[in-house]
C-alpha atoms as a PDB file:
ATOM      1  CA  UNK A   1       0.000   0.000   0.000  1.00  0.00           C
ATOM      2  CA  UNK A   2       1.491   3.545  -0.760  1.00  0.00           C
ATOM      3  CA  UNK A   3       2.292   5.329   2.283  1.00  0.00           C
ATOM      4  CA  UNK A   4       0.105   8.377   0.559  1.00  0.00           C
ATOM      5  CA  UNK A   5      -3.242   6.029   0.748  1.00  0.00           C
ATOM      6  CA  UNK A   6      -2.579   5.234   4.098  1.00  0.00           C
ATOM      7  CA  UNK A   7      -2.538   8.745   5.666  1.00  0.00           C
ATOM      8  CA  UNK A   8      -5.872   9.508   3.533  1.00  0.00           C
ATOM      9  CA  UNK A   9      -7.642   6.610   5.045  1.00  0.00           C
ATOM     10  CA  UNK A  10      -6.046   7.686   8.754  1.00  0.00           C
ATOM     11  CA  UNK A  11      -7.026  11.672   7.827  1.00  0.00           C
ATOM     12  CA  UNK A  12     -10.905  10.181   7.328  1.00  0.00           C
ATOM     13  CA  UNK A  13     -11.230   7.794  10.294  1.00  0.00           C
ATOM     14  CA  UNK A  14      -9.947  11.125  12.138  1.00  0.00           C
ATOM     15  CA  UNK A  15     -12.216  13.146  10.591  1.00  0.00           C
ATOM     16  CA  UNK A  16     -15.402  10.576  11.083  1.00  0.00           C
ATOM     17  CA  UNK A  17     -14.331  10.289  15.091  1.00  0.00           C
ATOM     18  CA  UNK A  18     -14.262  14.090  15.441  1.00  0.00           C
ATOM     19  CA  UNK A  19     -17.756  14.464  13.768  1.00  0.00           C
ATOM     20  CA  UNK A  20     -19.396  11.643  16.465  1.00  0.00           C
ATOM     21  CA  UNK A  21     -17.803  13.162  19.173  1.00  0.00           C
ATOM     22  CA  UNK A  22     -18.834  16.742  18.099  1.00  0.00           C
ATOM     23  CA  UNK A  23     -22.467  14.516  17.582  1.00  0.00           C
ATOM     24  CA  UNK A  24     -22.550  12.898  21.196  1.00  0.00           C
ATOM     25  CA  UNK A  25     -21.431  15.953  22.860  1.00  0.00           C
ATOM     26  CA  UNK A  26     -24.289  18.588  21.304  1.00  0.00           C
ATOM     27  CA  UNK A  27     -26.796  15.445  21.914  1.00  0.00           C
ATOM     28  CA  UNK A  28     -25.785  15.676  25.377  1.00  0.00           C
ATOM     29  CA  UNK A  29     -25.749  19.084  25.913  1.00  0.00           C
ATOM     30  CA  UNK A  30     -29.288  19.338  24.557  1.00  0.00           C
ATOM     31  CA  UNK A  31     -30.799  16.494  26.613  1.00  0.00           C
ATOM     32  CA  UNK A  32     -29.000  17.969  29.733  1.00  0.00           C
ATOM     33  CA  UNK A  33     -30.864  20.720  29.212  1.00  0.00           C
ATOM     34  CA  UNK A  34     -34.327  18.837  28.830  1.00  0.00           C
ATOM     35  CA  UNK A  35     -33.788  16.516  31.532  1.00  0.00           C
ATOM     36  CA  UNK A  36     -33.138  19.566  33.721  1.00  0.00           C
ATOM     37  CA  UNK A  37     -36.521  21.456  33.128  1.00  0.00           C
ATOM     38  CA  UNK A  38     -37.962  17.758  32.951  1.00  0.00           C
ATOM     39  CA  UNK A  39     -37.104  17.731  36.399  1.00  0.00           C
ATOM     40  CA  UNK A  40     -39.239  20.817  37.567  1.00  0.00           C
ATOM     41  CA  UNK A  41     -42.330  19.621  35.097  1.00  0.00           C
ATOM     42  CA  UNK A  42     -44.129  18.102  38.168  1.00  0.00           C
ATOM     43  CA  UNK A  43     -43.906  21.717  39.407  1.00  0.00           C
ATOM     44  CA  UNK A  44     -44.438  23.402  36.609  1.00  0.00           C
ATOM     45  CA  UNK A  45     -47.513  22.290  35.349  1.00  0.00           C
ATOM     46  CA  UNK A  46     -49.807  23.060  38.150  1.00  0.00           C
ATOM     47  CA  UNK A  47     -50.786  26.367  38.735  1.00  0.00           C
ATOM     48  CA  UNK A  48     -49.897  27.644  42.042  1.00  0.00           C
ATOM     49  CA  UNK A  49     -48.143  29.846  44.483  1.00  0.00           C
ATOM     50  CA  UNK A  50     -44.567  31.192  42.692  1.00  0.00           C
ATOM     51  CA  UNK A  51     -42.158  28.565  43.959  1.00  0.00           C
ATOM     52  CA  UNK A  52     -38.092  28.652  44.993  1.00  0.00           C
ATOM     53  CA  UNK A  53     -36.489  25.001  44.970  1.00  0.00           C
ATOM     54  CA  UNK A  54     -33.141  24.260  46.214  1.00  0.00           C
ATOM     55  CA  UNK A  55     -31.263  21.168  45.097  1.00  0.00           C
ATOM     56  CA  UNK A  56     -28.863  20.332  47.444  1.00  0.00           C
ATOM     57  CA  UNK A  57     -26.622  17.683  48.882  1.00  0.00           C
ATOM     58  CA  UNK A  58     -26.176  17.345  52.719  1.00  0.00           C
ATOM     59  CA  UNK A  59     -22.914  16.530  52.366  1.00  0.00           C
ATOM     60  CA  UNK A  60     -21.539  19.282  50.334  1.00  0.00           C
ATOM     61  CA  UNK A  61     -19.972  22.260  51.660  1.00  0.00           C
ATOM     62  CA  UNK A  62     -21.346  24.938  49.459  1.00  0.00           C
ATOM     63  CA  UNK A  63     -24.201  23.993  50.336  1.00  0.00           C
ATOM     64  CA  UNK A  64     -23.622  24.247  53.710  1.00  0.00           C
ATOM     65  CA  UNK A  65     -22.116  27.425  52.981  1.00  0.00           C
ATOM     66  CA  UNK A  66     -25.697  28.654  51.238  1.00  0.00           C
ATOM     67  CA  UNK A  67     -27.872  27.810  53.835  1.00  0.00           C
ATOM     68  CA  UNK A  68     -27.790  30.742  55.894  1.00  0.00           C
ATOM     69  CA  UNK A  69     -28.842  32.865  52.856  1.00  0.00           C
ATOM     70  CA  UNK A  70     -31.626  30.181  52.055  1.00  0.00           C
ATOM     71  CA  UNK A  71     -33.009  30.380  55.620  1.00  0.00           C
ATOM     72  CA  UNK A  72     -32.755  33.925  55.803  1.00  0.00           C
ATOM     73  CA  UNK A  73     -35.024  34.467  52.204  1.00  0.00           C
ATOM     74  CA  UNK A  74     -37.188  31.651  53.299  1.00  0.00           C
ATOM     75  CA  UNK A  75     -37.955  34.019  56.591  1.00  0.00           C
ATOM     76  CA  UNK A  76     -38.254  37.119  53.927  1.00  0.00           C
ATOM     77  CA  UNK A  77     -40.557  35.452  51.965  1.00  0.00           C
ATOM     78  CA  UNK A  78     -42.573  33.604  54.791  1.00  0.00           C
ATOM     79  CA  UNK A  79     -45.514  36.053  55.019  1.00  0.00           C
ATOM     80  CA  UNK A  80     -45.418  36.739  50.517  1.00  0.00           C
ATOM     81  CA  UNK A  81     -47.197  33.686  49.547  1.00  0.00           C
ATOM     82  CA  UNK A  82     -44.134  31.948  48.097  1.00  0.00           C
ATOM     83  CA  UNK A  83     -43.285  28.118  48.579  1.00  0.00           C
ATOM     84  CA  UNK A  84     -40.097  27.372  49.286  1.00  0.00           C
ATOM     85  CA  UNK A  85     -39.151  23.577  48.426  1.00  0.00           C
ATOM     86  CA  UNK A  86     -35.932  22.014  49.802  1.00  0.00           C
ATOM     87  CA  UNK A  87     -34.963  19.007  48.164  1.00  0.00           C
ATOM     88  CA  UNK A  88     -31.769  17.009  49.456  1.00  0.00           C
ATOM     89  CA  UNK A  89     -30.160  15.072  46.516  1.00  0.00           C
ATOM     90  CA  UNK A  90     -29.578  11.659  48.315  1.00  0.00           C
ATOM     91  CA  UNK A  91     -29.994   9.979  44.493  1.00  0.00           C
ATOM     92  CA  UNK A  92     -29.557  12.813  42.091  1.00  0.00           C
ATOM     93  CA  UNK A  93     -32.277  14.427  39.920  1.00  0.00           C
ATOM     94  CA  UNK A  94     -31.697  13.937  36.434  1.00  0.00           C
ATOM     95  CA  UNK A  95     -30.345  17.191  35.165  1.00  0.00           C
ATOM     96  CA  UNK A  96     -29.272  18.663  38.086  1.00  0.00           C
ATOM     97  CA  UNK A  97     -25.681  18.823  37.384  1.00  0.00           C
ATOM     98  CA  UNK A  98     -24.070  21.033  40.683  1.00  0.00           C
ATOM     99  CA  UNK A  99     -24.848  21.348  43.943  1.00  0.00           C
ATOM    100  CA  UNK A 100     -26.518  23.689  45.472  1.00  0.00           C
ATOM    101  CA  UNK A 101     -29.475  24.827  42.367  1.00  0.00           C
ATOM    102  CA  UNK A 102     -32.307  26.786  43.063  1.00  0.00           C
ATOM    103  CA  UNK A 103     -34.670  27.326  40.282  1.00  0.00           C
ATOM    104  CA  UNK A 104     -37.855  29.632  40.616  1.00  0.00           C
ATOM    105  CA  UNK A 105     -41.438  28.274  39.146  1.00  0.00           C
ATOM    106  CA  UNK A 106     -43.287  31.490  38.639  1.00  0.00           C
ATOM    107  CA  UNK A 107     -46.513  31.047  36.381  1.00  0.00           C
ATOM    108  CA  UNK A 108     -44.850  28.273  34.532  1.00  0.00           C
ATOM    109  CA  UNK A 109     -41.783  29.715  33.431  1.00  0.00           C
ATOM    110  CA  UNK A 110     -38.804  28.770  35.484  1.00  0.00           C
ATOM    111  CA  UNK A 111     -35.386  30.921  35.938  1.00  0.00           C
ATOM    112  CA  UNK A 112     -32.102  28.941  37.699  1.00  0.00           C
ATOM    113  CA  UNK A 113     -30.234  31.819  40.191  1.00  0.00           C
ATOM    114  CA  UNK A 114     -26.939  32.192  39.049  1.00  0.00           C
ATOM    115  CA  UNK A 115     -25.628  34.250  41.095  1.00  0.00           C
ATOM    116  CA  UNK A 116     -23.196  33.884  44.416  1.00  0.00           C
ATOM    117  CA  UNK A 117     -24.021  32.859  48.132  1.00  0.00           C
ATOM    118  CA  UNK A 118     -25.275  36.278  48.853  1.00  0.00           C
ATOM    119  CA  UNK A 119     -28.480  37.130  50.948  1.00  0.00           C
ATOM    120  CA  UNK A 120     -28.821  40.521  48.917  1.00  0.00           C
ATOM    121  CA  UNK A 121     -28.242  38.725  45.603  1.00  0.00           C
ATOM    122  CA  UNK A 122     -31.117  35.664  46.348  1.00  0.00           C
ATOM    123  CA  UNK A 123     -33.334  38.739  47.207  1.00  0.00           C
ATOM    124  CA  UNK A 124     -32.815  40.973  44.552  1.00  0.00           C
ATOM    125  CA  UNK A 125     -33.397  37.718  42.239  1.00  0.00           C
ATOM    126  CA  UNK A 126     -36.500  36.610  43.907  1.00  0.00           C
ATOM    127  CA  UNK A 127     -37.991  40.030  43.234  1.00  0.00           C
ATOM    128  CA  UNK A 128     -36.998  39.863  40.004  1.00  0.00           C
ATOM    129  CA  UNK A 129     -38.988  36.690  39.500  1.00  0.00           C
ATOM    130  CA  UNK A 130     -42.094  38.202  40.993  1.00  0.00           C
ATOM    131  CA  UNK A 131     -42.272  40.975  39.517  1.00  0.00           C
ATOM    132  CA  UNK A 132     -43.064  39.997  35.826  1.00  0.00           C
ATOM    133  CA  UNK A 133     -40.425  41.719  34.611  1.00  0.00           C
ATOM    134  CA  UNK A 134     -38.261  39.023  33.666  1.00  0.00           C
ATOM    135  CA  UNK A 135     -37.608  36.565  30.812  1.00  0.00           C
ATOM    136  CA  UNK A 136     -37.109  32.521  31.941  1.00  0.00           C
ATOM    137  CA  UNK A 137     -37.490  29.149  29.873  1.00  0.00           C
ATOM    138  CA  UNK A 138     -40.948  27.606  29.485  1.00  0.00           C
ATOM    139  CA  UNK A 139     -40.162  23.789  29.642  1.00  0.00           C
ATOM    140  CA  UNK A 140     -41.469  21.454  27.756  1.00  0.00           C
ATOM    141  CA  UNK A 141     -44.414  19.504  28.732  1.00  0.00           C
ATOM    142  CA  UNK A 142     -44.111  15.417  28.870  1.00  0.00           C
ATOM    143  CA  UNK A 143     -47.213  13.265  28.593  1.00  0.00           C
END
């Protein structure tokens, strides 16, 4: 075989691996994303009171870390008819990636807080969400 054959059939099987991983790694992606607002459907879907969840671990330290803050909005919040849902990740939710999330349900569009362990930042966030001034992902309803 000429040496000159060989790299072009190396040069393709490259090329062919490169395009499945580029494949697996956008179908990935995509269905982490699903799977995440999949997740919150059970919330979504009902209409009720706006609603905070955190996703946590009880053995992780930054979660540990954002407690305080959570406790302190929870007491903010207590008497402003919003639900707040703690949910400790013994077996992980699909699509909940890092620990600790909190998503808001709001009318059914949900909004993840990006933001740092801050009790000023969770606020200013949770007003955000309520007051309808705000743009979040409607997920996709499953039947």
């Amino acid at each position: 075989m000429p040496q000159k054959y060989i790299f072009y059939v190396y040069k393709m099987y490259l090329a062919a691996a490169v395009i499945v991983i580029v494949i697996i790694l956008i179908y990935h992606v995509y269905n982490a994303h699903i799977v995440k607002w999949f997740a919150i459907q059970n919330y979504v879907t009902a209409p009720m009171l706006p609603m905070v969840i955190l996703y946590y671990k009880s053995t992780c330290p930054a979660c540990h870390n954002f407690m305080p803050h959570w406790n302190a909005a929870k007491k903010e919040y207590y008497d402003k008819r919003v639900l707040f849902v703690e949910q400790d990740e013994i077996k992980p939710t699909p699509g909940i990636v890092k620990y600790p999330t909190v998503i808001m349900v709001n009318d059914g569009v949900a909004s993840e807080y990006f933001g740092p362990a801050d009790n000023k930042m969770l606020h200013e966030w949770i007003q955000s969400k309520l007051s309808g001034n705000w743009q979040g992902t409607r997920p996709r309803t499953y039947v």
